[in-house]
Protein backbone atom coordinates (compact mmCIF):
# COMPACT_ATOMS: atom_id res chain seq x y z
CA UNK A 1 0.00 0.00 0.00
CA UNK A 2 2.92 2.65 1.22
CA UNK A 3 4.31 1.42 -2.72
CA UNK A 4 1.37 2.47 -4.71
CA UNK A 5 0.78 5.61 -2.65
CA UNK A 6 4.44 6.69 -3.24
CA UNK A 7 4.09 5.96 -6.74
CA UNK A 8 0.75 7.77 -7.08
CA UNK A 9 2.74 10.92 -5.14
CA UNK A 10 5.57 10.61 -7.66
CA UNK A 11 3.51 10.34 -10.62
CA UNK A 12 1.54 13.65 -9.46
CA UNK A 13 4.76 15.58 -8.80
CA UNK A 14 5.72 14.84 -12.31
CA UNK A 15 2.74 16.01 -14.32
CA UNK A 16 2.65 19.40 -11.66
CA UNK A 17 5.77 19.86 -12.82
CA UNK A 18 5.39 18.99 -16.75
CA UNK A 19 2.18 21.79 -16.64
CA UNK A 20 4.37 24.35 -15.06
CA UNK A 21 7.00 23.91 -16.80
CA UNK A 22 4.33 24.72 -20.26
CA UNK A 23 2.95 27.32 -18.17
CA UNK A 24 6.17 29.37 -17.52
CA UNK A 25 7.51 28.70 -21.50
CA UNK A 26 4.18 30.05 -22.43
CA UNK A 27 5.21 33.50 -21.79
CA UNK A 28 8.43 33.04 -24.26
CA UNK A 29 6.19 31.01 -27.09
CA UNK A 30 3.26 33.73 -27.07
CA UNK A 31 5.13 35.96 -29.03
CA UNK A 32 6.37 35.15 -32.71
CA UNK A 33 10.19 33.78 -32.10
CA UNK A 34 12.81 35.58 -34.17
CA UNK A 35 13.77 32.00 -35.28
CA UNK A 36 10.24 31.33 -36.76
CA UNK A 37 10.14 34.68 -38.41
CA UNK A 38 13.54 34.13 -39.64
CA UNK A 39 11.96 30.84 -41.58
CA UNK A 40 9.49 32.53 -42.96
CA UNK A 41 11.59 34.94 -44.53
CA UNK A 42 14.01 33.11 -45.97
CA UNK A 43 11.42 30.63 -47.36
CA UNK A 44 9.86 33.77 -48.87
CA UNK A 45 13.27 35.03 -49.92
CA UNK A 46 13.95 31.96 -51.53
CA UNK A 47 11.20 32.14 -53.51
CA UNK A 48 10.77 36.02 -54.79
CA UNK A 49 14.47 35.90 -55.70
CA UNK A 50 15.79 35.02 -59.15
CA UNK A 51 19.67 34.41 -59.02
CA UNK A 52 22.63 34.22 -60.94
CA UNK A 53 20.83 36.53 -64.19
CA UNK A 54 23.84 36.85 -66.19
CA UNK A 55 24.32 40.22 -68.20
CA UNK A 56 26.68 41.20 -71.09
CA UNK A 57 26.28 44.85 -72.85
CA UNK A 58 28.39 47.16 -74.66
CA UNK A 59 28.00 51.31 -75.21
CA UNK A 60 29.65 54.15 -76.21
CA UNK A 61 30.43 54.78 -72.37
CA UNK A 62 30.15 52.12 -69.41
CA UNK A 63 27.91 53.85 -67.67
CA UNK A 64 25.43 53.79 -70.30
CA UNK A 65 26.10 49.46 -70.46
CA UNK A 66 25.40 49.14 -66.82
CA UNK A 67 22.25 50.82 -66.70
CA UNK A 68 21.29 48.78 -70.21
CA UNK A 69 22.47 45.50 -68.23
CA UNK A 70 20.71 46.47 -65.06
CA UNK A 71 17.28 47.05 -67.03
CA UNK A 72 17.90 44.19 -69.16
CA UNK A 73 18.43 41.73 -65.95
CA UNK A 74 15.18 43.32 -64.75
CA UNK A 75 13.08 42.44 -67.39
CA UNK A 76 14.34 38.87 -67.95
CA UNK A 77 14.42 38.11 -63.68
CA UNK A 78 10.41 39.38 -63.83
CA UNK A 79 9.57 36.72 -66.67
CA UNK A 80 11.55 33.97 -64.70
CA UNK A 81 9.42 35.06 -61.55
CA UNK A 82 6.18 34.44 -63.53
CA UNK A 83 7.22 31.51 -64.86
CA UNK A 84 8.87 29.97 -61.31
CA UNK A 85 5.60 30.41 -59.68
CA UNK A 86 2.45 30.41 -61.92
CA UNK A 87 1.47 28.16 -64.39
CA UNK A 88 1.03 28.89 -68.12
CA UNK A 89 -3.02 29.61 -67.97
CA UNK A 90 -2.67 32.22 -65.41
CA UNK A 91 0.38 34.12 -67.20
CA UNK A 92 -1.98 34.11 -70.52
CA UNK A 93 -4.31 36.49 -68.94
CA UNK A 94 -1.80 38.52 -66.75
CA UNK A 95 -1.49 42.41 -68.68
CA UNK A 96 1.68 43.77 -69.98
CA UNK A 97 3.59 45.77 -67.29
CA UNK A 98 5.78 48.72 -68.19
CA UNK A 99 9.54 48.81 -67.66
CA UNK A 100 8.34 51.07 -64.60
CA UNK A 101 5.31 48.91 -63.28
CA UNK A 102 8.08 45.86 -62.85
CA UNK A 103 10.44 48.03 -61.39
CA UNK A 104 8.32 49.05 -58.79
CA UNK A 105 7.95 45.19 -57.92
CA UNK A 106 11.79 44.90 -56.68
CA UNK A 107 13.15 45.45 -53.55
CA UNK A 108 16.67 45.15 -54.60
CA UNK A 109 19.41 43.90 -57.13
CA UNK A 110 22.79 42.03 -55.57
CA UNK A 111 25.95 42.34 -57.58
CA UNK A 112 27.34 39.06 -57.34
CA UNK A 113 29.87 39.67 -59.38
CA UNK A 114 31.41 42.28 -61.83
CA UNK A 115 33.20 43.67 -64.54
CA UNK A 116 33.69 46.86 -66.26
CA UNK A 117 35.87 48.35 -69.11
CA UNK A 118 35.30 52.08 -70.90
CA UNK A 119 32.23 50.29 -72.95
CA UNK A 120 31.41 46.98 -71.50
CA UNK A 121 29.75 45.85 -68.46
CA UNK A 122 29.41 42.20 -67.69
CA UNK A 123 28.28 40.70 -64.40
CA UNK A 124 26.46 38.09 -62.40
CA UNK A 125 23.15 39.24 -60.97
CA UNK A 126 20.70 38.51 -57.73
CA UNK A 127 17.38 40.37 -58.45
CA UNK A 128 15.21 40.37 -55.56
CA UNK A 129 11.23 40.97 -55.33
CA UNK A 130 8.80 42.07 -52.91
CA UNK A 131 6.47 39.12 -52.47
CA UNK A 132 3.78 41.22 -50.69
CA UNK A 133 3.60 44.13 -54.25
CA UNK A 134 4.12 40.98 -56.49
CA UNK A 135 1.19 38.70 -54.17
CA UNK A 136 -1.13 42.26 -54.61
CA UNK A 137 -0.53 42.39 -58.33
CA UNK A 138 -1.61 38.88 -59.17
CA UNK A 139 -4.67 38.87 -56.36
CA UNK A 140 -5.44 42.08 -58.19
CA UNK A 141 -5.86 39.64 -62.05
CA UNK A 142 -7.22 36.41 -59.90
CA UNK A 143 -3.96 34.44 -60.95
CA UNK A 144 -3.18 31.52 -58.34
CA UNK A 145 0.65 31.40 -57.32
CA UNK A 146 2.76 29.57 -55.45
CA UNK A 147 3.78 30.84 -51.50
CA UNK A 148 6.17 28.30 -50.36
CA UNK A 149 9.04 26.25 -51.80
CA UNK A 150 9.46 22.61 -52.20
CA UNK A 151 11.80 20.69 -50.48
CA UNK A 152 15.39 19.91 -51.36
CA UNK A 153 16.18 17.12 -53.60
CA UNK A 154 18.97 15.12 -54.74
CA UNK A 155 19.66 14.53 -58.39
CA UNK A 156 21.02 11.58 -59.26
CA UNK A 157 21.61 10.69 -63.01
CA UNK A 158 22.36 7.42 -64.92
CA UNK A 159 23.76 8.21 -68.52
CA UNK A 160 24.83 5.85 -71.17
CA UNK A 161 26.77 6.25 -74.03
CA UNK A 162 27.22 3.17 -76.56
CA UNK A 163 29.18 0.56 -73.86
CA UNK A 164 29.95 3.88 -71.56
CA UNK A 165 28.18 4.04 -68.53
CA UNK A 166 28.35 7.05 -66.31
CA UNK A 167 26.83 7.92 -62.85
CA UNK A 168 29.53 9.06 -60.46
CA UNK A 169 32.06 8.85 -63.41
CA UNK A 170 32.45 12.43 -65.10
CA UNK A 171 31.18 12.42 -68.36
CA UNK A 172 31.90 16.20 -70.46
CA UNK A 173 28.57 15.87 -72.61
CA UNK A 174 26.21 16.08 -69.73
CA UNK A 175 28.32 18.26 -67.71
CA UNK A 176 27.61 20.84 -70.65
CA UNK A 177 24.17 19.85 -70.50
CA UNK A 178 23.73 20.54 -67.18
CA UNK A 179 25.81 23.81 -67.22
CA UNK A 180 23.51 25.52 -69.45
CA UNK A 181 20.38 24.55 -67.54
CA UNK A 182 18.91 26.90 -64.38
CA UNK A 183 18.24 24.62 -61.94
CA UNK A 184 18.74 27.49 -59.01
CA UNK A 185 15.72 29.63 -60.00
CA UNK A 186 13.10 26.33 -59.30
CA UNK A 187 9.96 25.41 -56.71
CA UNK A 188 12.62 23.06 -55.32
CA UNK A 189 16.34 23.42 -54.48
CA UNK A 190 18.61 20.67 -56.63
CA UNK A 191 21.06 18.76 -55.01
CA UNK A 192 24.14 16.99 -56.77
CA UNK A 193 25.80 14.18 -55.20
CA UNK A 194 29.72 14.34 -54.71
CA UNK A 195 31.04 11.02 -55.82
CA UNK A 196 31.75 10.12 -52.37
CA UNK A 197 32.67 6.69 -51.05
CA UNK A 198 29.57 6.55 -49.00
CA UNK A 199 27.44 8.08 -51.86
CA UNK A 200 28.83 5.10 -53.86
CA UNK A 201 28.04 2.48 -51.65
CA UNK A 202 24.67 3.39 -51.11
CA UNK A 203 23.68 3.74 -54.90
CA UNK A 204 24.82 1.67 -57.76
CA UNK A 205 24.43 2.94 -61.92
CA UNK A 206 22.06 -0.22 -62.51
CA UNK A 207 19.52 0.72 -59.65
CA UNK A 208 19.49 4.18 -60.99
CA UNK A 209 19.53 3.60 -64.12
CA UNK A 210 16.64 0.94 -63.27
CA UNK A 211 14.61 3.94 -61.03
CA UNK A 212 15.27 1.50 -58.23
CA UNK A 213 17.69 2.85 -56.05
CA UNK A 214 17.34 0.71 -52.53
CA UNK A 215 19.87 3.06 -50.95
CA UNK A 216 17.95 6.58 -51.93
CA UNK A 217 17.49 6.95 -48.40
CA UNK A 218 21.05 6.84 -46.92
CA UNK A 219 21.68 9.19 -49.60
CA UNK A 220 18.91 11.39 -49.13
CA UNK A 221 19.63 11.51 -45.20
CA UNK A 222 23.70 12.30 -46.41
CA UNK A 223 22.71 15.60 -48.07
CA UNK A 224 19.81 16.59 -45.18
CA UNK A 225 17.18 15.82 -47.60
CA UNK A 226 14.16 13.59 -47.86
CA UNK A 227 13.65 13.01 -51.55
CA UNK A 228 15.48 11.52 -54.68
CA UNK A 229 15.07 12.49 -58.49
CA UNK A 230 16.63 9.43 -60.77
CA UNK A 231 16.75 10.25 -64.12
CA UNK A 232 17.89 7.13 -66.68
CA UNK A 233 19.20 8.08 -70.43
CA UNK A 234 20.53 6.26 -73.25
CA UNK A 235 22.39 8.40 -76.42
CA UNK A 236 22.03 6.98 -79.32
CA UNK A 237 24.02 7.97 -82.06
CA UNK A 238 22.66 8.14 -85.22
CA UNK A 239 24.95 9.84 -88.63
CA UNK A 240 25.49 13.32 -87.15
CA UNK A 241 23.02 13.47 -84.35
CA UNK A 242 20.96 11.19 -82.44
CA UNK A 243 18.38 9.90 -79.98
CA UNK A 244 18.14 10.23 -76.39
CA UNK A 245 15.70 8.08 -74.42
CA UNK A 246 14.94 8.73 -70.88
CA UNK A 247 12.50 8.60 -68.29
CA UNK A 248 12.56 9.96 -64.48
CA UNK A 249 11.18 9.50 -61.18
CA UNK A 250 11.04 11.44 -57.90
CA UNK A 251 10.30 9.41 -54.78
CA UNK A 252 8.12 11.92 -52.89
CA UNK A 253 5.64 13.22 -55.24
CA UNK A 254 5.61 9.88 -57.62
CA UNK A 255 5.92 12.23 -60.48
CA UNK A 256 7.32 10.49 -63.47
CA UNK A 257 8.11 10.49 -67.18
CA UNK A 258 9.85 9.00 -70.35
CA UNK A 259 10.45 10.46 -73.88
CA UNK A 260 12.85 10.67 -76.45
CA UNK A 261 14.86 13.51 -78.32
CA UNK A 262 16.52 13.99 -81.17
CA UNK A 263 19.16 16.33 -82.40
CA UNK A 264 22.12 17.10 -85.15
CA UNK A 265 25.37 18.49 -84.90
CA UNK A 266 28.73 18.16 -83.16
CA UNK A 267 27.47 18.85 -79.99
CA UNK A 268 24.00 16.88 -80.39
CA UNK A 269 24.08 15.08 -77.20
CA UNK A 270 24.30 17.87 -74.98
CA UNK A 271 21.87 19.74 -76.76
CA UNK A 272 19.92 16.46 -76.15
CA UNK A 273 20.52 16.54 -72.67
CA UNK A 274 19.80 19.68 -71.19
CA UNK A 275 16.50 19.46 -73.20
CA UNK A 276 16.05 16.88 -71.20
CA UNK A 277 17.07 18.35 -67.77
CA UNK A 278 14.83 21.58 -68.63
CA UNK A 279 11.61 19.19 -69.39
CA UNK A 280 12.38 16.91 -66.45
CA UNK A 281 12.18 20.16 -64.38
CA UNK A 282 9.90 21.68 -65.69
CA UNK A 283 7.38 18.59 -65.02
CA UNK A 284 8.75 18.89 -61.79
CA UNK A 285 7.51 22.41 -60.98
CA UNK A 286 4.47 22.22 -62.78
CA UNK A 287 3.80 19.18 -60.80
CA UNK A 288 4.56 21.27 -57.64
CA UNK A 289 2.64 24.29 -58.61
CA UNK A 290 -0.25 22.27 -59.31
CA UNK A 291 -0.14 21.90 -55.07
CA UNK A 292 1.33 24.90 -53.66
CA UNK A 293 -0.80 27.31 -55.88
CA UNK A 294 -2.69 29.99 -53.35
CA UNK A 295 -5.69 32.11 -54.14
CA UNK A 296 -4.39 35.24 -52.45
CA UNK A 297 -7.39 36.49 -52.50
CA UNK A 298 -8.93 34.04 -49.88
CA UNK A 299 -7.74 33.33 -46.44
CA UNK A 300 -9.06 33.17 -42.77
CA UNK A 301 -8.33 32.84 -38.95
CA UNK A 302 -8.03 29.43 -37.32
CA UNK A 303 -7.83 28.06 -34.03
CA UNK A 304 -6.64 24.56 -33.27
CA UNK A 305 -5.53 22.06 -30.55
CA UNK A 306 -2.13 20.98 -30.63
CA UNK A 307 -1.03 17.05 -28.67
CA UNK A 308 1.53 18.43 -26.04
CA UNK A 309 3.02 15.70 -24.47
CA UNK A 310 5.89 17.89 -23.38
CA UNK A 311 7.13 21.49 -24.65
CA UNK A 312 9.68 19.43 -26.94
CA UNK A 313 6.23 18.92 -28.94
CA UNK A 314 5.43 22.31 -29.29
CA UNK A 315 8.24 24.09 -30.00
CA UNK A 316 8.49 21.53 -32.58
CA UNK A 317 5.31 22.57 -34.41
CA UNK A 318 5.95 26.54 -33.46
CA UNK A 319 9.36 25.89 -35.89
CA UNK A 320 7.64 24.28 -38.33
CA UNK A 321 4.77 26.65 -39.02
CA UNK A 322 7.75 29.46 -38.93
CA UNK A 323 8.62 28.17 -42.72
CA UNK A 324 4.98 27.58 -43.84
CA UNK A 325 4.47 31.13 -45.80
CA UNK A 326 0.53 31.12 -45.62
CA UNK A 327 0.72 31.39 -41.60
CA UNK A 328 0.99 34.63 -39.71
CA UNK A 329 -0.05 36.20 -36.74
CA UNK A 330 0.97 32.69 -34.54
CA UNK A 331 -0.73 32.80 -30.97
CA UNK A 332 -0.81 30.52 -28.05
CA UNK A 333 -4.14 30.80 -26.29
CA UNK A 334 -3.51 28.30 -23.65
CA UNK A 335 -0.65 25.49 -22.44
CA UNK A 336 -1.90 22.36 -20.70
CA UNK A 337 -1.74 18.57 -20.87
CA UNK A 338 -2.91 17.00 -23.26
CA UNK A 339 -3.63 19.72 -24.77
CA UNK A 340 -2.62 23.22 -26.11
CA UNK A 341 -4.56 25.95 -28.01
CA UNK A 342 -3.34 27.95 -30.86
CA UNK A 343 -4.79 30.18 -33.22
CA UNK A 344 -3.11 31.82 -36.72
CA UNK A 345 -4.43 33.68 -39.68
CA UNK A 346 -3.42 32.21 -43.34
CA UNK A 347 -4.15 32.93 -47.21
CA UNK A 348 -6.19 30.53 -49.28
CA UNK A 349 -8.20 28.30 -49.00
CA UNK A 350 -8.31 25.89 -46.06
CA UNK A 351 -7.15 22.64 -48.71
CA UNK A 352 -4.24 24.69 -49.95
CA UNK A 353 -3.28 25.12 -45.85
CA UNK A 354 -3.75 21.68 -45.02
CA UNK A 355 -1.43 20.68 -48.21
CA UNK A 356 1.48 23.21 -47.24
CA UNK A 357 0.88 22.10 -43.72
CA UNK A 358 1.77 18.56 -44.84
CA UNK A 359 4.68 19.42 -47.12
CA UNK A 360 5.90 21.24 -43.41
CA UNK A 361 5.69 17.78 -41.60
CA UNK A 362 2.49 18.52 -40.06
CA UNK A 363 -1.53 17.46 -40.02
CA UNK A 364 -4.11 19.43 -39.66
CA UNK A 365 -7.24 16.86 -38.83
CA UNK A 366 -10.55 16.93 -36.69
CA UNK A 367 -10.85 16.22 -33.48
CA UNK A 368 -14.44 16.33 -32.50
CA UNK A 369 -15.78 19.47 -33.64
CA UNK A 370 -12.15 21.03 -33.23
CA UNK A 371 -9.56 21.25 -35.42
CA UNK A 372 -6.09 19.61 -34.52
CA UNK A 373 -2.96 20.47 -35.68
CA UNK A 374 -0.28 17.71 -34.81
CA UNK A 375 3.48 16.08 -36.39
CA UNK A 376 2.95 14.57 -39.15
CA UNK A 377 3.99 10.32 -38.44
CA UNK A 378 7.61 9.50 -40.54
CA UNK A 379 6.76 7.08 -43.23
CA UNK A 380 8.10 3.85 -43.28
């Protein structure tokens, strides 16, 4: 009897101190966290900045060929924008800005790097736009866009070449290919393996090359990722030119495709490959658009329950709505066990929240007639 009533004391003391402990963090989670803001804004940052736009002009002076190069760079980063996160019906019916209209939609341009002489101007530019003017002027036409950005994922290619078969082996045509292809400006952010020996291990040219990689996990989890694009291609050479086959699959979204392409010339299989690389990319993103599109014009306030074991819990969430750009205005109402309140305002429509909620690693369900807003469970 003196067992069970210790035990009964002990478990008491626990759970006093588990609510107090919520009680006194409340004070620090109440307010939006500079890290959570911080997400936001470089998720949004991410997005409503086109890099690396490459400029090239001459004039009389070199004054004159920077500001040519600067307006040029302008022009061409606005059309990328459009493209990066609308799809092609909603450009159609978008207006035709003036050279002033679009320049009133940047917040900045970054010199990455430059070069002048007494009449040319090259250099490497980072153009950067507001996403609230930009989020206005499509609202403003009804055109959909995209508010987030897809996760990271690794690219992983099989190539071959007559008996040549390359994966971790360089190989100049597709390093050409790939060269001449943006894959920076993109819904998701690329990333290329290294070659190295644990890279190797995991992944062999035949399972790629077969869209069955068994270790696209280990390498996933190498480069702090959670998703894999394998793309397979044959070259074919045929007189002058050729035929490349090839067909690709990413492992989160299931998205997937196979074609062929032919070209002429000395330099027909890298033309043949970064048309491949810009469709495979471009089915990519349209893909993604297709469920991170936002009707601006819509949105709402929300309240929800939130599991909270312990404050590990819901910190955890707090972080993870930080980088999910259709939340603002994050409140805690209340901090118990099991249960915490919560309530944010978002744009769109409560489907396109739920989505972006799940591409952040969490659920929004029902829990009686509340909502609930928990971690999403790892799948196996």
């Amino acid at each position: 009897m003196k067992d069970l009533m210790r035990k009964l004391l002990i478990k008491q003391k626990i759970l006093c101190f588990s609510v107090k402990a919520l009680v006194c963090f409340v004070a620090f989670l109440s307010f939006p966290t500079v890290g959570a803001v911080a997400q936001s804004l470089d998720s949004l940052d991410r997005l409503f900045t086109i890099r690396e736009i490459k400029v090239d002009e001459r004039a009389t002076r070199a004054s004159e060929a920077r500001r040519t190069a600067l307006s040029k760079a302008e022009q061409e980063a606005f059309d990328i924008l459009l493209r990066k996160i609308t799809q092609p019906e909603g450009r159609e019916i978008l207006p035709e800005l003036s050279v002033q209209e679009k320049q009133a939609l940047i917040s900045g341009i970054e010199v990455v790097e430059e070069q002048a002489s007494s009449r040319r101007y090259t250099a490497t530019l980072n153009v950067r736009f507001e996403p609230s003017s930009v989020s206005q002027f499509l609202a403003r036409h009804g055109v959909p866009h995209v508010l987030s950005t897809g996760r990271g994922i690794v690219a992983l290619h099989a190539h071959r070449d007559g008996l040549n078969e390359f994966l971790w082996q360089p190989n100049q045509a597709t390093a050409d290919a790939r060269n001449t292809v943006d894959w920076v400006n993109r819904i998701r952010q690329y990333v290329f393996p290294r070659g190295e020996i644990r890279e190797r291990l995991a992944v062999s040219y035949r399972e790629v090359a077969a869209l069955e990689a068994k270790g696209d996990k280990d390498i996933a989890d190498f480069h702090g990722v959670q998703s894999i694009l394998m793309i397979s291609s044959i070259w074919g050479a045929e007189g002058d030119g050729g035929t490349l086959s090839y067909r690709f699959f990413s492992t989160d979204a299931g998205v997937t495709m196979e074609n062929e392409i032919q070209t002429q010339g000395a330099d027909a299989q890298a033309k043949a490959l970064a048309q491949m690389f810009e469709a495979v990319l471009e089915q990519i993103d349209t893909s993604w658009r297709d469920q991170l599109l936002v009707d601006t014009g819509t949105g709402g306030e929300m309240a929800a329950l939130i599991p909270t074991v312990d404050i590990g819990v819901l910190t955890n969430i707090e972080k993870r709505l930080g980088d999910v750009t259709l939340v603002r205005n994050f409140k805690i109402l209340s901090v118990g066990l099991p249960f915490s309140r919560i309530s944010f305002e978002y744009t769109g429509r409560e489907d396109q929240l739920a989505l972006a909620l799940r591409f952040a690693g969490l659920s929004l369900d029902m829990y009686g007639d509340e909502k609930m807003l928990k971690l999403r469970m790892p799948q196996s």
